[in-house]
N, C-alpha and C. Protein backbone atom coordinates (compact mmCIF):
# COMPACT_ATOMS: atom_id res chain seq x y z
N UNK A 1 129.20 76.14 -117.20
CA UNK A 1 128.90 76.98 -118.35
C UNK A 1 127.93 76.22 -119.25
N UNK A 2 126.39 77.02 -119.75
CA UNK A 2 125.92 76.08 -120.35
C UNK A 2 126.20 75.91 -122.08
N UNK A 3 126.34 75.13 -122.67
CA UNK A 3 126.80 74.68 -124.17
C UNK A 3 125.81 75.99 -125.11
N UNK A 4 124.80 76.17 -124.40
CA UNK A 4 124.04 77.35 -125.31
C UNK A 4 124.47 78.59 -125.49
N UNK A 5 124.66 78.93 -124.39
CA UNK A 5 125.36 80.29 -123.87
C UNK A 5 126.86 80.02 -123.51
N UNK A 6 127.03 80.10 -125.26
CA UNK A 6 128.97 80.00 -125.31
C UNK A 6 129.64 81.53 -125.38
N UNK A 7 130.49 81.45 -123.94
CA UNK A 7 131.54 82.66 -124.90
C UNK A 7 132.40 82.96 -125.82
N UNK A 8 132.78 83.71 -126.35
CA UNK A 8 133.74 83.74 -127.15
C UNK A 8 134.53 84.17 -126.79
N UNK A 9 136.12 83.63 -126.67
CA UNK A 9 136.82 83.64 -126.45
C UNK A 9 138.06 83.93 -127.04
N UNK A 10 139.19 84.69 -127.22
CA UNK A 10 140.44 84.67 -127.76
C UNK A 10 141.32 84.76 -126.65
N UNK A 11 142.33 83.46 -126.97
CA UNK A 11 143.55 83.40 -126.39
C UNK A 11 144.82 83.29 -127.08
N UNK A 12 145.53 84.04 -126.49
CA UNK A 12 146.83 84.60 -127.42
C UNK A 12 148.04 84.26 -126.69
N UNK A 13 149.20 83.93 -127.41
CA UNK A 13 150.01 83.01 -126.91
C UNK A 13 151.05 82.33 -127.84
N UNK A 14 151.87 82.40 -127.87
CA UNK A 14 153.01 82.65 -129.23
C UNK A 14 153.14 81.28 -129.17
N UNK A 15 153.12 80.25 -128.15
CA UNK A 15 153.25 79.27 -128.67
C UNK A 15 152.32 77.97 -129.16
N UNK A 16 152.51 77.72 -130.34
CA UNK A 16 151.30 76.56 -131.12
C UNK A 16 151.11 75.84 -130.15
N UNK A 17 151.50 74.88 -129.63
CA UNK A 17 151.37 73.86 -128.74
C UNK A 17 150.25 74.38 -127.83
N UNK A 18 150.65 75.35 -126.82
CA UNK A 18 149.64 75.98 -125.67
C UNK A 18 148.32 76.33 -126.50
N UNK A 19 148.38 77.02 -127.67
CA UNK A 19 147.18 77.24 -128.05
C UNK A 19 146.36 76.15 -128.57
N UNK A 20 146.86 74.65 -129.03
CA UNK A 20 145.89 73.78 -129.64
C UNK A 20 145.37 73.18 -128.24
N UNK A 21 146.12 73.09 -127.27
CA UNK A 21 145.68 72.21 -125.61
C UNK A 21 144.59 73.20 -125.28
N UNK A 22 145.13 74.61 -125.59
CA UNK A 22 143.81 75.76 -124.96
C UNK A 22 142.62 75.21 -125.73
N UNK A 23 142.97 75.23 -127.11
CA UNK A 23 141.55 74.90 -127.61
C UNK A 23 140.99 73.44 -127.66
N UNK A 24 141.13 72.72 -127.70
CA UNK A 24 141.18 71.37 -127.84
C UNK A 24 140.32 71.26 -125.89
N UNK A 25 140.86 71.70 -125.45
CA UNK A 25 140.79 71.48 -123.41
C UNK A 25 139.09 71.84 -123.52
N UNK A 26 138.82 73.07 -124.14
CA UNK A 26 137.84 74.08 -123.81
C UNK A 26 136.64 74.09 -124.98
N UNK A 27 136.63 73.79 -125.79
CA UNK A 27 135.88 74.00 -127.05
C UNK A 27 134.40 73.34 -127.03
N UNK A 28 133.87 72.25 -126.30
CA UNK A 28 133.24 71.97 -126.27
C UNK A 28 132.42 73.01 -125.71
N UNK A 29 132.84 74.43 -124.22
CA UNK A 29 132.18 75.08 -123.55
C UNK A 29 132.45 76.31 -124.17
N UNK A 30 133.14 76.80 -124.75
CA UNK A 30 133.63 77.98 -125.28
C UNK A 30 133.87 78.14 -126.83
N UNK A 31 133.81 79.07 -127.76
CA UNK A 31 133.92 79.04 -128.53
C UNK A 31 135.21 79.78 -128.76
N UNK A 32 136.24 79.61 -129.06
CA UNK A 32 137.69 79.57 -128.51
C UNK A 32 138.44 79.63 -129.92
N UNK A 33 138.76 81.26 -129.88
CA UNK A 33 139.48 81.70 -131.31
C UNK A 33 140.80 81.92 -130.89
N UNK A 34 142.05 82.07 -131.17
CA UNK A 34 143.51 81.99 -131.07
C UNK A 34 144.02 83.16 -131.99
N UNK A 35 145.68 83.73 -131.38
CA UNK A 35 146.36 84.40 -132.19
C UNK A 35 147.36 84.10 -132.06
N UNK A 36 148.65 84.12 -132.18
CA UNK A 36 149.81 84.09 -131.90
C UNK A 36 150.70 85.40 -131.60
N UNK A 37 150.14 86.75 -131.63
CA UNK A 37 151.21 87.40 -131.31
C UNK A 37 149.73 88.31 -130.49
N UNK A 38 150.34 89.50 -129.52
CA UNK A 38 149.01 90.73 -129.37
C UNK A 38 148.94 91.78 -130.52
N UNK A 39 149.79 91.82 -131.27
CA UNK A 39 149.39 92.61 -133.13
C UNK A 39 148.00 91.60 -133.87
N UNK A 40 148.30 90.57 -133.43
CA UNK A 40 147.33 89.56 -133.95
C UNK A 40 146.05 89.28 -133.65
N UNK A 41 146.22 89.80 -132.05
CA UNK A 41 145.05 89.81 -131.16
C UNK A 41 144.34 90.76 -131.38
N UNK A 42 145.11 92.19 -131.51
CA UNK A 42 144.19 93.28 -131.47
C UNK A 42 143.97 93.30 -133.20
N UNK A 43 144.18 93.09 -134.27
CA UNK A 43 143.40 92.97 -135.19
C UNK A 43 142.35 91.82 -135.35
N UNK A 44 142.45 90.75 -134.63
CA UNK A 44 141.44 89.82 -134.57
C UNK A 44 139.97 90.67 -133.98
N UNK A 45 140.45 91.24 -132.75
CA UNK A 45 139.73 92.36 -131.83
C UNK A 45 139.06 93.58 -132.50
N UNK A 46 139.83 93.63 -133.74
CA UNK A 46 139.12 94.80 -134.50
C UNK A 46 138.17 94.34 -135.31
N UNK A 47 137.90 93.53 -135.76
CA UNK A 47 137.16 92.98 -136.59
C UNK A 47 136.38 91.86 -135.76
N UNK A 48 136.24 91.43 -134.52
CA UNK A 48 135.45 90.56 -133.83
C UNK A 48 135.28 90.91 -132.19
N UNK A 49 134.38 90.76 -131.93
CA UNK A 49 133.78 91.14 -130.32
C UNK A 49 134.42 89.73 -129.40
N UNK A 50 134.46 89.67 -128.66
CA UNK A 50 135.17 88.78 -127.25
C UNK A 50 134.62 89.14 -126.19
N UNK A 51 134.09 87.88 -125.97
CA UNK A 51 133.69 88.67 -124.09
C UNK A 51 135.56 88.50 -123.09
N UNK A 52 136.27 87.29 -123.32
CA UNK A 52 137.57 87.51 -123.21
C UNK A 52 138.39 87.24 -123.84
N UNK A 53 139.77 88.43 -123.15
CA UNK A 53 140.66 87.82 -123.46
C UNK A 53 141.97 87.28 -122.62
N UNK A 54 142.38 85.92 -123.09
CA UNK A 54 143.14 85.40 -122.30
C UNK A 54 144.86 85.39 -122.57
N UNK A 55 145.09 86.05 -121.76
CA UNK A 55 147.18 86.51 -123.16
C UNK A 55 148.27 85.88 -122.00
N UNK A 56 149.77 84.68 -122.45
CA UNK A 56 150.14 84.81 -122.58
C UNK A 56 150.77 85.70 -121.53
N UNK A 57 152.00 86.09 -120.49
CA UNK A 57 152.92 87.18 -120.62
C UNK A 57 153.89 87.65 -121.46
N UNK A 58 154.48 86.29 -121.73
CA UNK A 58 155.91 86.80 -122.64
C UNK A 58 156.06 86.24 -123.86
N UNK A 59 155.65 87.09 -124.38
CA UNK A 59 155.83 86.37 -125.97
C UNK A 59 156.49 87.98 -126.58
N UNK A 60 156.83 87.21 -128.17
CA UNK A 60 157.56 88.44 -129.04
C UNK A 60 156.40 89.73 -129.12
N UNK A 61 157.49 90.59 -129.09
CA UNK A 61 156.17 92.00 -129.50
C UNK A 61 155.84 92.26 -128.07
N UNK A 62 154.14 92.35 -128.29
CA UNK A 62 153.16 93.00 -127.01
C UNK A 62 153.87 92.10 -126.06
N UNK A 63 153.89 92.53 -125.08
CA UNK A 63 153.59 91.08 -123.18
C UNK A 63 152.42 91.08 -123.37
N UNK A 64 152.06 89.94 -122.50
CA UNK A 64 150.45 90.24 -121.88
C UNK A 64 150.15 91.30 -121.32
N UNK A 65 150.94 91.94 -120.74
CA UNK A 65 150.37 92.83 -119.92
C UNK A 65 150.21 94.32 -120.97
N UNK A 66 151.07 94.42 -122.03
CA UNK A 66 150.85 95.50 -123.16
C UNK A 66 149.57 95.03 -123.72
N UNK A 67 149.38 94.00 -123.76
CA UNK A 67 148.24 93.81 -124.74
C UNK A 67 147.12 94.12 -123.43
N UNK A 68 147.06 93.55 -123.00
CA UNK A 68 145.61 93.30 -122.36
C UNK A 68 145.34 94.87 -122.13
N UNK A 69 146.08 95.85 -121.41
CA UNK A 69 146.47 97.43 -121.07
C UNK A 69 145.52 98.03 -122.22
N UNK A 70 145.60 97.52 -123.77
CA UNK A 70 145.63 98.15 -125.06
C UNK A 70 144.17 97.48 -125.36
N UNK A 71 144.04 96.27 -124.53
CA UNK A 71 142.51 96.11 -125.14
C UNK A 71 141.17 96.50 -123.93
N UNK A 72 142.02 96.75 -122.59
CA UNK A 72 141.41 97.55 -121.73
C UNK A 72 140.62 98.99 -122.26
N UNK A 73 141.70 99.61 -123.13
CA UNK A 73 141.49 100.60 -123.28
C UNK A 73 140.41 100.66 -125.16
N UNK A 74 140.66 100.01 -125.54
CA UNK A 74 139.27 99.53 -126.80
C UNK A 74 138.64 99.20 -126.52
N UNK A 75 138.96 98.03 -125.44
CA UNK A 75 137.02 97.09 -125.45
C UNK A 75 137.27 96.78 -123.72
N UNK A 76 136.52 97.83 -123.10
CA UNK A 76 136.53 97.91 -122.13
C UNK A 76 135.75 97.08 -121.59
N UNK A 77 134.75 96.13 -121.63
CA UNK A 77 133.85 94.99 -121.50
C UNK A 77 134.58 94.05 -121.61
N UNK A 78 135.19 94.04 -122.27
CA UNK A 78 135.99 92.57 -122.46
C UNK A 78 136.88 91.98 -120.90
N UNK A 79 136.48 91.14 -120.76
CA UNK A 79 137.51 90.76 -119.57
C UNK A 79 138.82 90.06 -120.18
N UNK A 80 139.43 90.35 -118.93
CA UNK A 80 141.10 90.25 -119.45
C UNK A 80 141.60 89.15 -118.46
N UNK A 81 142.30 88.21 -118.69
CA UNK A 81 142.72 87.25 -118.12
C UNK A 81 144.27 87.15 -118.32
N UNK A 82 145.32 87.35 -117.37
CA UNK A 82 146.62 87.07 -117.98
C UNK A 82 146.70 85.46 -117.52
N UNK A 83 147.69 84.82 -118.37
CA UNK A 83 148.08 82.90 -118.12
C UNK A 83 149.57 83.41 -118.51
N UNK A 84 150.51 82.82 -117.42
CA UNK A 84 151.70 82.70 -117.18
C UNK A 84 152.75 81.70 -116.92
N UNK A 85 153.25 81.37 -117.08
CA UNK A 85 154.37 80.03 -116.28
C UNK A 85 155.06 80.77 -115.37
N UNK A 86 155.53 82.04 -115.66
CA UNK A 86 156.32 82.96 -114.65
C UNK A 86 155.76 83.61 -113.80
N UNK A 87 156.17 83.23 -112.43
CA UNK A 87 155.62 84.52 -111.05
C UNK A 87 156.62 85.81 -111.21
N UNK A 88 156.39 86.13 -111.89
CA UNK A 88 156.96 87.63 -112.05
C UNK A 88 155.94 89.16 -111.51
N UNK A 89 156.69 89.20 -110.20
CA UNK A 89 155.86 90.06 -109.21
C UNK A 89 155.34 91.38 -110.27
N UNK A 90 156.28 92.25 -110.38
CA UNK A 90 155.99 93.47 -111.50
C UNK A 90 155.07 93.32 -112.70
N UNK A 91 155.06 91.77 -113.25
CA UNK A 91 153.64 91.66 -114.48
C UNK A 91 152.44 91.41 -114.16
N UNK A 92 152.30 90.89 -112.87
CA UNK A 92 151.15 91.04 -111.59
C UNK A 92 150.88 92.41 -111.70
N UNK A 93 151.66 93.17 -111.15
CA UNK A 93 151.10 94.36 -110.36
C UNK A 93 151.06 94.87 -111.46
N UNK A 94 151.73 95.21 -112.81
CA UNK A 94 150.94 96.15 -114.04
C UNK A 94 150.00 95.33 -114.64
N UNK A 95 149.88 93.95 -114.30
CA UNK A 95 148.59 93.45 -115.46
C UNK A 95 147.33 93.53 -113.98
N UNK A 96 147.34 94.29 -112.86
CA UNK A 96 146.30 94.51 -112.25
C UNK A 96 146.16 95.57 -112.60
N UNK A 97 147.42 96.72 -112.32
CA UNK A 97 147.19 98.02 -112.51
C UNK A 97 146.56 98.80 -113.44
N UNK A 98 147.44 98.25 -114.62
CA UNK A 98 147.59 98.42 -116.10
C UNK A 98 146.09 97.68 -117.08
N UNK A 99 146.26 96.61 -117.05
CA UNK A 99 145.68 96.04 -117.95
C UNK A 99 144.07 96.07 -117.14
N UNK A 100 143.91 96.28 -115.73
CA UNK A 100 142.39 95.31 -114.94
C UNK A 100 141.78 94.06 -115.27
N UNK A 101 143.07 93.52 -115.11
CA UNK A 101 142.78 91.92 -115.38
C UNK A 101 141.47 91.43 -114.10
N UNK A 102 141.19 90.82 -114.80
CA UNK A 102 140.20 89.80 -113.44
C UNK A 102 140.49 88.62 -112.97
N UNK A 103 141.64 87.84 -113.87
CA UNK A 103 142.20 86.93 -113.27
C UNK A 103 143.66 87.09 -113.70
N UNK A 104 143.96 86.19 -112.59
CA UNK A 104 146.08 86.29 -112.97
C UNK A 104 145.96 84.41 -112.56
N UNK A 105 146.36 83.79 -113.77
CA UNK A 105 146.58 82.17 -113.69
C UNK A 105 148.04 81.54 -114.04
N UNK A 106 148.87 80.50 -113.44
CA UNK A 106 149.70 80.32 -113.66
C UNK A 106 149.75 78.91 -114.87
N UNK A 107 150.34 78.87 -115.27
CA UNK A 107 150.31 77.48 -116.05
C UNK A 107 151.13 76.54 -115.12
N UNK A 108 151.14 75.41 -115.25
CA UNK A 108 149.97 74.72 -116.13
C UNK A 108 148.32 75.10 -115.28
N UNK A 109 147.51 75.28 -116.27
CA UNK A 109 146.31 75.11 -115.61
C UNK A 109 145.52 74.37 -115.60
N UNK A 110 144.65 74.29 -114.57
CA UNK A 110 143.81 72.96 -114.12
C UNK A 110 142.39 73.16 -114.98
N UNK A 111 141.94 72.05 -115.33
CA UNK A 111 140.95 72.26 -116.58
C UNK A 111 139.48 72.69 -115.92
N UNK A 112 139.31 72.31 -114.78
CA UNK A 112 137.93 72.25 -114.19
C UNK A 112 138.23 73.71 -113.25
N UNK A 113 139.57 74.60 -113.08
CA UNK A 113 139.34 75.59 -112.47
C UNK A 113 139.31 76.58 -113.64
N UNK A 114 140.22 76.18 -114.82
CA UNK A 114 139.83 77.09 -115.69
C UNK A 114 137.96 77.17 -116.41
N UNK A 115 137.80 76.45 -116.30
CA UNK A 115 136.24 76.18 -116.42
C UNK A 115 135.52 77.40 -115.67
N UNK A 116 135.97 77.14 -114.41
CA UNK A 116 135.26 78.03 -113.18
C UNK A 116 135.34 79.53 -113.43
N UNK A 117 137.23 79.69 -114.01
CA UNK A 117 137.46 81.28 -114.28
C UNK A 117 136.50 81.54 -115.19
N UNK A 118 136.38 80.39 -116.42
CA UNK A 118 136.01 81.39 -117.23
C UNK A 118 133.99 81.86 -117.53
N UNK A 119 134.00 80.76 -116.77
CA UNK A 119 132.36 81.33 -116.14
C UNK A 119 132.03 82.63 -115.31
N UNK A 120 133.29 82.82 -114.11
CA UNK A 120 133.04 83.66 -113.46
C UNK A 120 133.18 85.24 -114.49
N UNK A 121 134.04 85.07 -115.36
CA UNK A 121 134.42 85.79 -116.53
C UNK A 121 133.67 86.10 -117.48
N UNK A 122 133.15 85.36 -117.54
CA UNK A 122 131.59 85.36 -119.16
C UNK A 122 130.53 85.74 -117.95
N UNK A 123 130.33 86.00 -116.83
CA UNK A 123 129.23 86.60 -115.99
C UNK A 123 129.50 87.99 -115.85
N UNK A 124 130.76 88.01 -115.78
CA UNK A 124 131.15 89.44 -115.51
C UNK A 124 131.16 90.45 -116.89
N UNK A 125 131.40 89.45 -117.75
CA UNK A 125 131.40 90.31 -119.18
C UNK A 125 130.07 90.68 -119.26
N UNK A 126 129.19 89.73 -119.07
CA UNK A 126 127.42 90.03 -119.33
C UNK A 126 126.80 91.27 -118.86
N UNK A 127 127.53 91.08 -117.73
CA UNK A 127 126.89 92.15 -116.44
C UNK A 127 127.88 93.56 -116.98
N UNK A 128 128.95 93.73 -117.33
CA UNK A 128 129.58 94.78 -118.02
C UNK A 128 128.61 95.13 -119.28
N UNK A 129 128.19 94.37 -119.82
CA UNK A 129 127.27 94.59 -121.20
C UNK A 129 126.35 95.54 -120.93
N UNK A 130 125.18 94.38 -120.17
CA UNK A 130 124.05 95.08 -119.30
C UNK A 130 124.39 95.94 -118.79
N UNK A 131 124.92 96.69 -117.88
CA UNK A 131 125.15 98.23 -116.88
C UNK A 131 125.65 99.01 -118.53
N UNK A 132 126.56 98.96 -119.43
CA UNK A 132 126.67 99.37 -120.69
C UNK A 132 125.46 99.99 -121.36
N UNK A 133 124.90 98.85 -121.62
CA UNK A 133 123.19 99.07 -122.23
C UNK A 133 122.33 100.20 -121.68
N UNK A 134 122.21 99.78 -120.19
CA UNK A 134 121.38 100.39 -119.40
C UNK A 134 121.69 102.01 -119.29
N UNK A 135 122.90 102.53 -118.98
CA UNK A 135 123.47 103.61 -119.47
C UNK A 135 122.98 104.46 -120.14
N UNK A 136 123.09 103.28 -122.02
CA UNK A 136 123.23 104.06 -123.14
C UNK A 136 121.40 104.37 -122.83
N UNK A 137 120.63 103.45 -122.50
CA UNK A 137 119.40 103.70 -122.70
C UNK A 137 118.61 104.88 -121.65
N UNK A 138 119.42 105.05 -120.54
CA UNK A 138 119.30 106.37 -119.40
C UNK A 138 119.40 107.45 -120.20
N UNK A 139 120.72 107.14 -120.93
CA UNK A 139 121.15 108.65 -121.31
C UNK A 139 120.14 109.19 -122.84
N UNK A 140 119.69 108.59 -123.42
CA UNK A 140 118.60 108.26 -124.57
C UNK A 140 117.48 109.10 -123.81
N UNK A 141 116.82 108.35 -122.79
CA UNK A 141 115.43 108.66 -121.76
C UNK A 141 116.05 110.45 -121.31
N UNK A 142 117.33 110.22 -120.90
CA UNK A 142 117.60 112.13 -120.47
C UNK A 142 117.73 113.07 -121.73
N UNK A 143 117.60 112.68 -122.84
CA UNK A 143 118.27 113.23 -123.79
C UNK A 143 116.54 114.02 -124.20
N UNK A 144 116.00 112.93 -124.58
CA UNK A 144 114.62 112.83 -124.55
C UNK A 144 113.69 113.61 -123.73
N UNK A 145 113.43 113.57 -122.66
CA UNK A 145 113.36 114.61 -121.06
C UNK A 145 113.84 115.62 -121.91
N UNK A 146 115.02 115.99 -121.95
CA UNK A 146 115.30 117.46 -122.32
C UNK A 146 114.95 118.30 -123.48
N UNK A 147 114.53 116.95 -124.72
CA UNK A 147 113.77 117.59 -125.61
C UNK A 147 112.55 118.08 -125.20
N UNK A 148 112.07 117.13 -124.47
CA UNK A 148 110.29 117.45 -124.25
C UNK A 148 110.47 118.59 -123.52
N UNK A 149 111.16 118.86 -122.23
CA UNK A 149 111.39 120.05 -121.59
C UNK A 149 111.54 121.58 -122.78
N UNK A 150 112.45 121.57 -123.91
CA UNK A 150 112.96 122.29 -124.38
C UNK A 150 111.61 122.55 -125.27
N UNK A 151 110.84 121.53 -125.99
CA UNK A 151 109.66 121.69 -127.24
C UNK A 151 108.46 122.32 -126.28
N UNK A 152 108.54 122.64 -125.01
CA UNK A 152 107.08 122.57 -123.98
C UNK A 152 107.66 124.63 -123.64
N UNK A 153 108.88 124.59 -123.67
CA UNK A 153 109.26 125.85 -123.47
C UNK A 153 108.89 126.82 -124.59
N UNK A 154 109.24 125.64 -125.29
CA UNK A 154 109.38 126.91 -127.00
C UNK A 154 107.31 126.84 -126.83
N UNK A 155 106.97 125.98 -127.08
CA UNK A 155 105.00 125.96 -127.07
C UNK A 155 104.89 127.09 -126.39
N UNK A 156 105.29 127.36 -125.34
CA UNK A 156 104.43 128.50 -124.06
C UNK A 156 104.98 129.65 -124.90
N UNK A 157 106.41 129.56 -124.92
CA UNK A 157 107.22 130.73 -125.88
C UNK A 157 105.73 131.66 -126.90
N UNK A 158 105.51 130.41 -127.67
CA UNK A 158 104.80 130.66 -129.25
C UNK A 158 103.60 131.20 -128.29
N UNK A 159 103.37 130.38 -127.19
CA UNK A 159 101.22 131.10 -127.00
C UNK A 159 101.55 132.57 -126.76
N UNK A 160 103.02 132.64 -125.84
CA UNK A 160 102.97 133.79 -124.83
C UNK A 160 102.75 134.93 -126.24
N UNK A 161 103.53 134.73 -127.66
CA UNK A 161 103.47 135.23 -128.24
C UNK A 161 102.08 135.78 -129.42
N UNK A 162 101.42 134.43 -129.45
CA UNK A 162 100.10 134.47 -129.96
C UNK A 162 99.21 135.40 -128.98
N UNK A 163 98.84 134.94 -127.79
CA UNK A 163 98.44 135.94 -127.05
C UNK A 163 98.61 137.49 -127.18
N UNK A 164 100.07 137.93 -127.62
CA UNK A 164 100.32 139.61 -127.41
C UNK A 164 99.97 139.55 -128.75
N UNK A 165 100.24 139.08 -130.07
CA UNK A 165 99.83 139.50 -131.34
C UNK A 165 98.14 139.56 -131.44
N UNK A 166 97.02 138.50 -130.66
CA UNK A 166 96.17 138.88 -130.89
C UNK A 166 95.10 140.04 -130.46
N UNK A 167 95.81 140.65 -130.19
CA UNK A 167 94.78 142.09 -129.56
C UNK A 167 95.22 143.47 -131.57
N UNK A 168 96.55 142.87 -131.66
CA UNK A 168 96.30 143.58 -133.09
C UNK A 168 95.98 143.17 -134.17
N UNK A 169 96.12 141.48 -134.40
CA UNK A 169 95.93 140.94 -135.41
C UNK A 169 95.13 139.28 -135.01
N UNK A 170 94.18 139.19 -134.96
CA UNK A 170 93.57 138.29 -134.44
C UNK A 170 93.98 137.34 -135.35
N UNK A 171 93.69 137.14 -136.53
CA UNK A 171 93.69 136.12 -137.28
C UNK A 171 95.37 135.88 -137.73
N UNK A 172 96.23 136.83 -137.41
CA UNK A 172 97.33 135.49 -137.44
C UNK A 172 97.72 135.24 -136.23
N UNK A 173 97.29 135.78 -135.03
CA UNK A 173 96.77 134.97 -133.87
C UNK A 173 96.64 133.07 -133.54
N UNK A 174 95.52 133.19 -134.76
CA UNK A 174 94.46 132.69 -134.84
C UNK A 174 95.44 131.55 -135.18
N UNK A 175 96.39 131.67 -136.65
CA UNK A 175 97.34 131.04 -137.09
C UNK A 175 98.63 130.64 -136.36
N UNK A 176 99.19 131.10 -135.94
CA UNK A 176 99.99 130.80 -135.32
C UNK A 176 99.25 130.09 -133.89
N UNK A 177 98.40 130.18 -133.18
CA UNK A 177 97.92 128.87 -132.09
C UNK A 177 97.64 127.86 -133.18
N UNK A 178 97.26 128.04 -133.96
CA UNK A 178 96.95 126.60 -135.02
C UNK A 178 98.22 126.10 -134.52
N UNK A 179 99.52 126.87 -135.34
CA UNK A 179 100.70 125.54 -135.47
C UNK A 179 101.35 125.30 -134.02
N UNK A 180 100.53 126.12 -132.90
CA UNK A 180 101.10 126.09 -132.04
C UNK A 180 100.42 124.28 -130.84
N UNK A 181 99.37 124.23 -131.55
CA UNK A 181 98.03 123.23 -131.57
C UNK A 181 99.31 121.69 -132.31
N UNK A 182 99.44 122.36 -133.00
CA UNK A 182 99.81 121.49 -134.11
C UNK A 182 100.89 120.46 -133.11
N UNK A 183 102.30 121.16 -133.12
CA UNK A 183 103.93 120.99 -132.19
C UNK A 183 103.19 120.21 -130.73
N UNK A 184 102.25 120.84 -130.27
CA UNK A 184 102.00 120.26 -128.96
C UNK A 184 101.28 118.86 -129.26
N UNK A 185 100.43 118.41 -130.19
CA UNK A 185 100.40 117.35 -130.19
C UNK A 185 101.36 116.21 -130.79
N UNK A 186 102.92 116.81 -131.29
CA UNK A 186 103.55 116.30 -131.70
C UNK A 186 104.79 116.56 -130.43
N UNK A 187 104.37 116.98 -129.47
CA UNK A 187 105.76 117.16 -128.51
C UNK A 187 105.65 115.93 -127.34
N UNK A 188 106.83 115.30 -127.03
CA UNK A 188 106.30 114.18 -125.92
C UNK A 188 106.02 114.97 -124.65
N UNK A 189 105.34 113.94 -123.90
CA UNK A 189 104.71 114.17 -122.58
C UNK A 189 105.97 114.44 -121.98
N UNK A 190 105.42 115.66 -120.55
CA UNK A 190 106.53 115.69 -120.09
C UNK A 190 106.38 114.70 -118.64
């Protein structure tokens, strides 16, 4: 991960201890914010962007797997990471199901693989961004298309109409192709 291109990170996790080793382990590569409960997380979340988040299963309140489920469903870019001490088959299968975690890690974790997750993680968030972007900017370009389509309809609309008015009234004919002159050089290309 390079020191320039830091992610930001929140990891949540009821207990102090795990969270100062999380941060303390990682900080030099990550920029690595903490909560202690998922009430804590998702208002941290409301008020700050994360490319992840890393939760904890069992703590008071949310699980990991409630939380991550709940920030799946707000910040769908965000990658979700559950960290566990417990192999508990059922918080697997809802924090895949449920939450679309991208990783499932057990504690203790190894510092140079968590490194690895969380690169593979801050790539995947990027690339969630980008296809995001790209989207919003398709759907902008179609939106657009359909104006120009719709302003090129109404133009022919107005000549078809200038045309039949001028055999009785030439000169507001005459006027109306003016503004009809006018819209077409203000309508985009189609």
């Amino acid at each position: 991960m390079k020191t320039k291109d830091r992610p930001k990170i929140l990891y949540v996790d009821d207990q102090l201890g795990n969270l100062t080793v999380f941060r303390a382990s990682l900080r030099r590569f990550a920029d690595i914010h903490t909560a202690r409960s998922g009430a804590e997380a998702l208002e941290r979340l409301a008020k700050e962007q994360f490319a992840i988040v890393i939760s904890d299963q069992r703590m008071e309140g949310l699980s990991g797997v409630e939380l991550l489920s709940e920030v799946r469903r707000l910040y769908p870019d965000t990658v979700r990471i559950l960290l566990t001490a417990y192999t508990d088959f059922n918080a697997v299968v809802n924090a895949i199901n449920d939450g679309r975690i991208a990783r499932f890690v057990r504690k203790p974790w190894n510092r140079e693989e968590m490194f690895a997750i969380l690169d593979d993680a801050y790539q995947i968030y990027q690339q969630r961004v980008e296809v995001r972007v790209l989207n919003e900017q398709m759907a902008d370009q179609r939106a657009l298309a359909s104006y120009g389509a719709e302003s090129l309809r109404l133009l022919d609309t107005l000549s078809d109409e200038a045309s039949r008015i001028a055999a009785e009234n030439p000169e507001r004919a005459r006027a109306l192709l003016d503004v009809v002159a006018q819209l077409g050089a203000l309508a985009p290309a189609a």
